[in-house]
C-alpha atoms as a PDB file:
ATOM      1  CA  UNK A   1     -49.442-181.735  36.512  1.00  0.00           C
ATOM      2  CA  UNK A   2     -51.330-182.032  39.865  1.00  0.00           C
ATOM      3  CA  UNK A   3     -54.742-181.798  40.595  1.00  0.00           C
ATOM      4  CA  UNK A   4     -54.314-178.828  42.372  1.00  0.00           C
ATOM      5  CA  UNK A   5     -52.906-176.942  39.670  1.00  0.00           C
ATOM      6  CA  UNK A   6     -55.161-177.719  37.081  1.00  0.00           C
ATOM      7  CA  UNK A   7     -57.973-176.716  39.577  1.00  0.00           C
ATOM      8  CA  UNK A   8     -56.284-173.422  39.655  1.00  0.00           C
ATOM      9  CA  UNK A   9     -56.252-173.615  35.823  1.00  0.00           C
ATOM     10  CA  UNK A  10     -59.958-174.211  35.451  1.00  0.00           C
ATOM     11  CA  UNK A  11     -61.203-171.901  38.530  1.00  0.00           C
ATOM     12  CA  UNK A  12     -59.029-169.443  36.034  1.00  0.00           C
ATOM     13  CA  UNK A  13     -60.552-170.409  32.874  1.00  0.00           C
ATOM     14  CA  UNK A  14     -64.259-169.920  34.501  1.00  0.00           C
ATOM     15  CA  UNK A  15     -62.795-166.581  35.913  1.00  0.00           C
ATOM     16  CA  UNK A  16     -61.225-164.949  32.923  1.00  0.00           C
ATOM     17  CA  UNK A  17     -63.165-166.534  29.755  1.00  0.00           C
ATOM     18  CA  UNK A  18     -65.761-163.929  27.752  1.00  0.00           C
ATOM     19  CA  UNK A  19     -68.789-163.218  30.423  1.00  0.00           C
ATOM     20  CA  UNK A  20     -72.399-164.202  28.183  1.00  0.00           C
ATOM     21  CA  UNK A  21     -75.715-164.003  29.342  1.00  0.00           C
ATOM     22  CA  UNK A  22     -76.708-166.848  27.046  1.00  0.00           C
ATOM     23  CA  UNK A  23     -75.745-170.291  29.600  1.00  0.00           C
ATOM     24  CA  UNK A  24     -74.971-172.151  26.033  1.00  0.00           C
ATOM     25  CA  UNK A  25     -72.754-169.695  24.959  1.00  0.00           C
ATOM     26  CA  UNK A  26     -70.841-168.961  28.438  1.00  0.00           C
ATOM     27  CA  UNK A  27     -69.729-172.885  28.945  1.00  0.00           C
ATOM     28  CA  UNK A  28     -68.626-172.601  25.064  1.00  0.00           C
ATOM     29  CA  UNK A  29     -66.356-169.769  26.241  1.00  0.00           C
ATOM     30  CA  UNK A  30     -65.509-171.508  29.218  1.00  0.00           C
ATOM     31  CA  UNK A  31     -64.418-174.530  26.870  1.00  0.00           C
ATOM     32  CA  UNK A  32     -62.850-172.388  24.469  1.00  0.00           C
ATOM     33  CA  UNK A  33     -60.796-171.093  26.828  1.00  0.00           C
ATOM     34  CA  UNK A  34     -60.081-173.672  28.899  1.00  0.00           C
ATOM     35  CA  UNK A  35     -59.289-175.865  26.392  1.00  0.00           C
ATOM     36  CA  UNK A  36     -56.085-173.278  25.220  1.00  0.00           C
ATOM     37  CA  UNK A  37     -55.145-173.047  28.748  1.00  0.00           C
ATOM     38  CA  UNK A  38     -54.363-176.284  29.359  1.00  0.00           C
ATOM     39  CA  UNK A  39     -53.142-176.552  25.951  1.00  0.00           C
ATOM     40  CA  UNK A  40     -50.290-173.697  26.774  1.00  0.00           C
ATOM     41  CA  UNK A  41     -49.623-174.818  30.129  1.00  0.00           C
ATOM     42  CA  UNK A  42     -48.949-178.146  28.728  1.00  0.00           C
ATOM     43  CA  UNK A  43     -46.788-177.079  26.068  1.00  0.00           C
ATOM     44  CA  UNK A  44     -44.323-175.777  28.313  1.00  0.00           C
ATOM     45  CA  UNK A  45     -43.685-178.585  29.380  1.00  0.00           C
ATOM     46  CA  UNK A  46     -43.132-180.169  26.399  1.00  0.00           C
ATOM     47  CA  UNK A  47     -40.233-180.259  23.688  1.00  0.00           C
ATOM     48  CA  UNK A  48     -40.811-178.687  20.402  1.00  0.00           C
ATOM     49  CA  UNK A  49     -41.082-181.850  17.921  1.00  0.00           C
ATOM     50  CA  UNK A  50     -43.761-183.141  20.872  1.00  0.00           C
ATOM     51  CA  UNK A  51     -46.287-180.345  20.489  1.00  0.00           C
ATOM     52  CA  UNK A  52     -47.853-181.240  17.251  1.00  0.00           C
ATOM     53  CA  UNK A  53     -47.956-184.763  18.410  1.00  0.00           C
ATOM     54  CA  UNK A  54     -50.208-183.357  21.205  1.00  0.00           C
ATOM     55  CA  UNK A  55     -52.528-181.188  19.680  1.00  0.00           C
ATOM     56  CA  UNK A  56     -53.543-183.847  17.045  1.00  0.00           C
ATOM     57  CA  UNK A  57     -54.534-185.772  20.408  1.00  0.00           C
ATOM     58  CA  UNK A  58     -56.200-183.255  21.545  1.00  0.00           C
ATOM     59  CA  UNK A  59     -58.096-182.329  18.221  1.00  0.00           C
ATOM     60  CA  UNK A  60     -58.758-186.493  18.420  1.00  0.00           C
ATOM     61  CA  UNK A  61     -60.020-186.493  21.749  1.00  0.00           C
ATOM     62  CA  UNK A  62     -62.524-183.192  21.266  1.00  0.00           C
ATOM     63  CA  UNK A  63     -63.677-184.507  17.813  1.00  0.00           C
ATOM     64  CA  UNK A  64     -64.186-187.804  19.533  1.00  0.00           C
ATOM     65  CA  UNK A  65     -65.989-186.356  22.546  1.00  0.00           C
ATOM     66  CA  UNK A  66     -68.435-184.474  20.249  1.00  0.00           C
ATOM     67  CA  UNK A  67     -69.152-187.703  17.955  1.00  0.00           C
ATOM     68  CA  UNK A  68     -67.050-186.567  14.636  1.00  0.00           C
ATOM     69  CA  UNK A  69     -64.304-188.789  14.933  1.00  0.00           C
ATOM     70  CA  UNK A  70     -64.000-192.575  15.440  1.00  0.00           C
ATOM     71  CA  UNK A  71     -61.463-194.290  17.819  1.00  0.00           C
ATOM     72  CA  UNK A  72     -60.649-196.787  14.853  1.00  0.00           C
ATOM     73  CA  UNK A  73     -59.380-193.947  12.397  1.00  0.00           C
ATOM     74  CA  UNK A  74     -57.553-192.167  14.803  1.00  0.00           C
ATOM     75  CA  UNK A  75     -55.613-196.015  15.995  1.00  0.00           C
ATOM     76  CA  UNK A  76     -55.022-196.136  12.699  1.00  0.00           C
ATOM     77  CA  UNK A  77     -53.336-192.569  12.552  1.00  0.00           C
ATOM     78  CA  UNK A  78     -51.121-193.311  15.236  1.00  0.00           C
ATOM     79  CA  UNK A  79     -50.290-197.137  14.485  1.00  0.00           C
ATOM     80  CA  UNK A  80     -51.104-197.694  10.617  1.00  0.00           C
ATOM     81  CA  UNK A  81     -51.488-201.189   9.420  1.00  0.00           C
ATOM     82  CA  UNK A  82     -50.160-204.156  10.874  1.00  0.00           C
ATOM     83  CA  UNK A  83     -50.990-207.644   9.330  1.00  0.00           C
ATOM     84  CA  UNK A  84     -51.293-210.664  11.692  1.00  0.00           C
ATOM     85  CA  UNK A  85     -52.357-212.713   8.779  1.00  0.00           C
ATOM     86  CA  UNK A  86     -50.549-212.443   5.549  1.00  0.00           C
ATOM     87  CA  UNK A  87     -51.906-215.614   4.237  1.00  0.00           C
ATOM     88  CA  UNK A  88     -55.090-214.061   4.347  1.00  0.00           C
ATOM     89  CA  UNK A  89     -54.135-210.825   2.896  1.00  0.00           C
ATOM     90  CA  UNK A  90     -54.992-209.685  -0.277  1.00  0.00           C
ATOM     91  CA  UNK A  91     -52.767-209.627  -2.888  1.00  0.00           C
ATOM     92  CA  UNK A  92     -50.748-206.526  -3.792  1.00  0.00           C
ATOM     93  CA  UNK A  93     -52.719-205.434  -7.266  1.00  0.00           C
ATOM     94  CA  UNK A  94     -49.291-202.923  -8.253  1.00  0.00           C
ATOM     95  CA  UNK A  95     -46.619-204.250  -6.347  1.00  0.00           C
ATOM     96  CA  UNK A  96     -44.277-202.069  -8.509  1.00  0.00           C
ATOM     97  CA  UNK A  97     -45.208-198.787  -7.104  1.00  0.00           C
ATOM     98  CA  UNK A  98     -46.970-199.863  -3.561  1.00  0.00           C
ATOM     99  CA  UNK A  99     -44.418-200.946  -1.438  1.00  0.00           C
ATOM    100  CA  UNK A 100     -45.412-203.869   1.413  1.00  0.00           C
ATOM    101  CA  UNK A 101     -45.615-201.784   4.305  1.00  0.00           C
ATOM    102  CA  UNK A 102     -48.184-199.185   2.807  1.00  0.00           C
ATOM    103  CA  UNK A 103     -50.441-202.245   1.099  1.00  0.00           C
ATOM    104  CA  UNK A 104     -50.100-203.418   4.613  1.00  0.00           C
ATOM    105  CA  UNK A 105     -51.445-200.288   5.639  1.00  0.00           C
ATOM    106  CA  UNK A 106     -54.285-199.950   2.945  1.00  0.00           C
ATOM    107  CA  UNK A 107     -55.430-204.082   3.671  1.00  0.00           C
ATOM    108  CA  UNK A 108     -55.888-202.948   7.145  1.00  0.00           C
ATOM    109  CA  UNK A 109     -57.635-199.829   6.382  1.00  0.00           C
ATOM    110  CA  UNK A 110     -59.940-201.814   4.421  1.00  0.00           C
ATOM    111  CA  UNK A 111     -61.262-203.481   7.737  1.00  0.00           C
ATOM    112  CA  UNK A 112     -62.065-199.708   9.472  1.00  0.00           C
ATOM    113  CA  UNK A 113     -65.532-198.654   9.252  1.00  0.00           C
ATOM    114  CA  UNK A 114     -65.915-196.354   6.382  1.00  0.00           C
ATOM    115  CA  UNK A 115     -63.136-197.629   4.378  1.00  0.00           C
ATOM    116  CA  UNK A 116     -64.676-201.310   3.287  1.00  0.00           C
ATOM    117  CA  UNK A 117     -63.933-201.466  -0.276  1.00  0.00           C
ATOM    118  CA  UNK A 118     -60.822-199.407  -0.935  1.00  0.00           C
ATOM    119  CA  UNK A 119     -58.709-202.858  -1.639  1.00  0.00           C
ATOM    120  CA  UNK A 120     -61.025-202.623  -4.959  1.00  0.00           C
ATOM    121  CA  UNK A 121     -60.418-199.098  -5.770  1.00  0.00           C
ATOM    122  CA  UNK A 122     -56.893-199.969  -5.672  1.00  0.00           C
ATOM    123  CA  UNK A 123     -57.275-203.211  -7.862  1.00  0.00           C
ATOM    124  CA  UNK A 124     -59.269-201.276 -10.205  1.00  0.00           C
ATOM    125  CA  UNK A 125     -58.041-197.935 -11.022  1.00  0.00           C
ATOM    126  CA  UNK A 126     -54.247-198.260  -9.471  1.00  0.00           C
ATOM    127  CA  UNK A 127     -52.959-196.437 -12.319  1.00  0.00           C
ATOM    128  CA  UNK A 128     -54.871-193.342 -10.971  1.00  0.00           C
ATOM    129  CA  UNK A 129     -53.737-193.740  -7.597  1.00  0.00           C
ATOM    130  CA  UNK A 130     -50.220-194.196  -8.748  1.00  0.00           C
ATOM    131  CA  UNK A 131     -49.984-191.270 -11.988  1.00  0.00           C
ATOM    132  CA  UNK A 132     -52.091-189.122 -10.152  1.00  0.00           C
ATOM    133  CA  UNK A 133     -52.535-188.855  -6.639  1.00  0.00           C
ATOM    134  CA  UNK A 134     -49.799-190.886  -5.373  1.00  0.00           C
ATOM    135  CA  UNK A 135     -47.279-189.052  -7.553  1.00  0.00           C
ATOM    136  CA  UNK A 136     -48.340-185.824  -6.468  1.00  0.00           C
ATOM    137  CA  UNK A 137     -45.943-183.775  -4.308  1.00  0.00           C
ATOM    138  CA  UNK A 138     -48.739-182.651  -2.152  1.00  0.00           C
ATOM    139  CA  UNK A 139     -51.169-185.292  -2.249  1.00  0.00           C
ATOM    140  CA  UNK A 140     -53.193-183.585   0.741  1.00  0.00           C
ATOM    141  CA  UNK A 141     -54.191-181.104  -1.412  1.00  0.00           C
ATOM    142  CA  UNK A 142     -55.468-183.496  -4.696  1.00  0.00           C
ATOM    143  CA  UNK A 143     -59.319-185.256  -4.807  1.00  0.00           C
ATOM    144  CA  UNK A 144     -59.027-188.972  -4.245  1.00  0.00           C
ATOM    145  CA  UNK A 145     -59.813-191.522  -6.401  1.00  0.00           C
ATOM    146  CA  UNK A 146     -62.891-192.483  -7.621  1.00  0.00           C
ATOM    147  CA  UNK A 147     -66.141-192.512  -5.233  1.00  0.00           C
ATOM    148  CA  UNK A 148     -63.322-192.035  -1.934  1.00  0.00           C
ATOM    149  CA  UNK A 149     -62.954-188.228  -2.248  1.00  0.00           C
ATOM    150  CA  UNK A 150     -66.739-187.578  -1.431  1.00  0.00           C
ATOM    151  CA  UNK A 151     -67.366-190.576   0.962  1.00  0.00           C
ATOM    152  CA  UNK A 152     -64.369-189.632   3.423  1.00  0.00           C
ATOM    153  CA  UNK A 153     -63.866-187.300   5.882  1.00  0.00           C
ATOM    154  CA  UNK A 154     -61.364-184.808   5.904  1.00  0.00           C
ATOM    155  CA  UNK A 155     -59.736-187.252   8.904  1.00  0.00           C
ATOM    156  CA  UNK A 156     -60.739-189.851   7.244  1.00  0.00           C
ATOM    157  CA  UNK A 157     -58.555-188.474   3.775  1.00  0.00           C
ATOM    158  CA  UNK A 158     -55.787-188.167   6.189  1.00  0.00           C
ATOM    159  CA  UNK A 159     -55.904-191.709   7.262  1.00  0.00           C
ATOM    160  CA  UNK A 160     -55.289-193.051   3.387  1.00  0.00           C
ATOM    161  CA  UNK A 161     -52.580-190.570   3.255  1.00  0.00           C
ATOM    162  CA  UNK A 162     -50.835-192.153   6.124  1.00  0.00           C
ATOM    163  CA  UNK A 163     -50.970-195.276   4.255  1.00  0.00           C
ATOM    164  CA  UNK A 164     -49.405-194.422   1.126  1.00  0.00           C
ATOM    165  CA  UNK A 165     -47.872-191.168   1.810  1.00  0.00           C
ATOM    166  CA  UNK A 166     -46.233-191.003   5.579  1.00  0.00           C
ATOM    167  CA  UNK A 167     -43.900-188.421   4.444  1.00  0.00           C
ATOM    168  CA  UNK A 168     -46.522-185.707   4.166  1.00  0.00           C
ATOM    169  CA  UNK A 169     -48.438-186.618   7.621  1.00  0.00           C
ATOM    170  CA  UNK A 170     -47.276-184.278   9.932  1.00  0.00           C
ATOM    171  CA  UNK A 171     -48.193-181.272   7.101  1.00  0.00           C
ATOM    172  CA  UNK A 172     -51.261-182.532   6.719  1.00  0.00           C
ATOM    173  CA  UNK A 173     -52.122-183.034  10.066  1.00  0.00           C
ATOM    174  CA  UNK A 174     -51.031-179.291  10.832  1.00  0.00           C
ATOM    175  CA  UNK A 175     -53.679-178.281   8.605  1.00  0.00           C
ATOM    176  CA  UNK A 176     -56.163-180.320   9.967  1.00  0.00           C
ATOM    177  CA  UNK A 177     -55.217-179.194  13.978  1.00  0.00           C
ATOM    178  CA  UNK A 178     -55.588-175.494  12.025  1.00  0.00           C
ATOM    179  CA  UNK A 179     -59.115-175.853  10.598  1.00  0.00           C
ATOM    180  CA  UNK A 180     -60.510-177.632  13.465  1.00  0.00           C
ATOM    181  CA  UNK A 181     -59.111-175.736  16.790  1.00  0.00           C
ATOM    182  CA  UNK A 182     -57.252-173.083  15.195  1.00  0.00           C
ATOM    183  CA  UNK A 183     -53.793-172.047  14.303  1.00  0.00           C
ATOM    184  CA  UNK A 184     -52.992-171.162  17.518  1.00  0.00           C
ATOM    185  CA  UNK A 185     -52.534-174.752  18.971  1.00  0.00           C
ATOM    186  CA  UNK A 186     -49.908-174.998  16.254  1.00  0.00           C
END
């Protein structure tokens, strides 16, 4: 897109948005709107199987913007684990049931703020990771285990998912886009 048409697209978002007399409330109209104009015009562009990919960026970039999301988590969203060092890595505690890709994953989440510890939880209580929430069809919508389900976000919850459970991401992600913008960015 040029910078000419997404002037147009703003001068249009400050034109049409909900008029307020409160200043606070007319730039959060402005943003509201705004924000689902570019989303749409964007979108057009786009292919179908692209669009979510997009509006978990954007949900990323506003939740980053306003201090509710780190850059760290959401690298880890998009890239997951990767070990430079497997000498140094800890050793897989149920190597039976977590495969070396996703302990991978959860030895690297273990070095993202927020998340220091989890190697332990795994250690300790794997058999309620693996009978319960692992085993789950929709782990998403099961409490963690132990201490993590009231210490994590909800973006946080979705980055231990993508660890053990990648074939429930996008789902869960939709949900999350859903809660925090709306359902109309999906």
């Amino acid at each position: 897109f040029s910078l000419a048409a997404y002037i147009l697209l703003f001068t249009q978002s400050i034109e049409r948005s909900p008029r307020n007399q409160l200043i606070h409330e007319r730039i959060q109209n402005i943003n509201e709107y705004h924000t689902y104009s570019v989303y749409r015009n964007t979108c057009r562009g786009l292919f179908e199987r692209h669009k979510l990919l997009f509006s978990i960026h954007m949900t990323a970039k506003i939740l980053s913007n306003a201090g509710k999301l780190l850059e760290e988590e959401y690298d880890f969203i998009l890239k997951g684990g990767i070990v430079l060092d497997k000498l140094g890595q800890a050793p897989n505690p149920a190597p039976w049931w977590i495969s070396e890709q996703n302990w991978d994953n959860i030895t690297e989440l273990d070095k993202v703020s927020g998340f220091h510890g989890i190697i332990d939880s795994f250690e300790q209580h794997y058999k309620a990771w693996n009978g319960g929430w692992y085993a789950t069809t929709f782990p998403e919508q099961e409490d963690l285990v132990g201490e993590w389900n009231d210490k994590l976000t909800d973006f946080q919850k979705i980055c231990v998912l993508r660890s053990l459970r990648p074939d429930r991401i996008s789902f869960c992600l939709t949900q999350f886009i859903i809660t925090k913008l709306g359902p109309r960015y999906v």
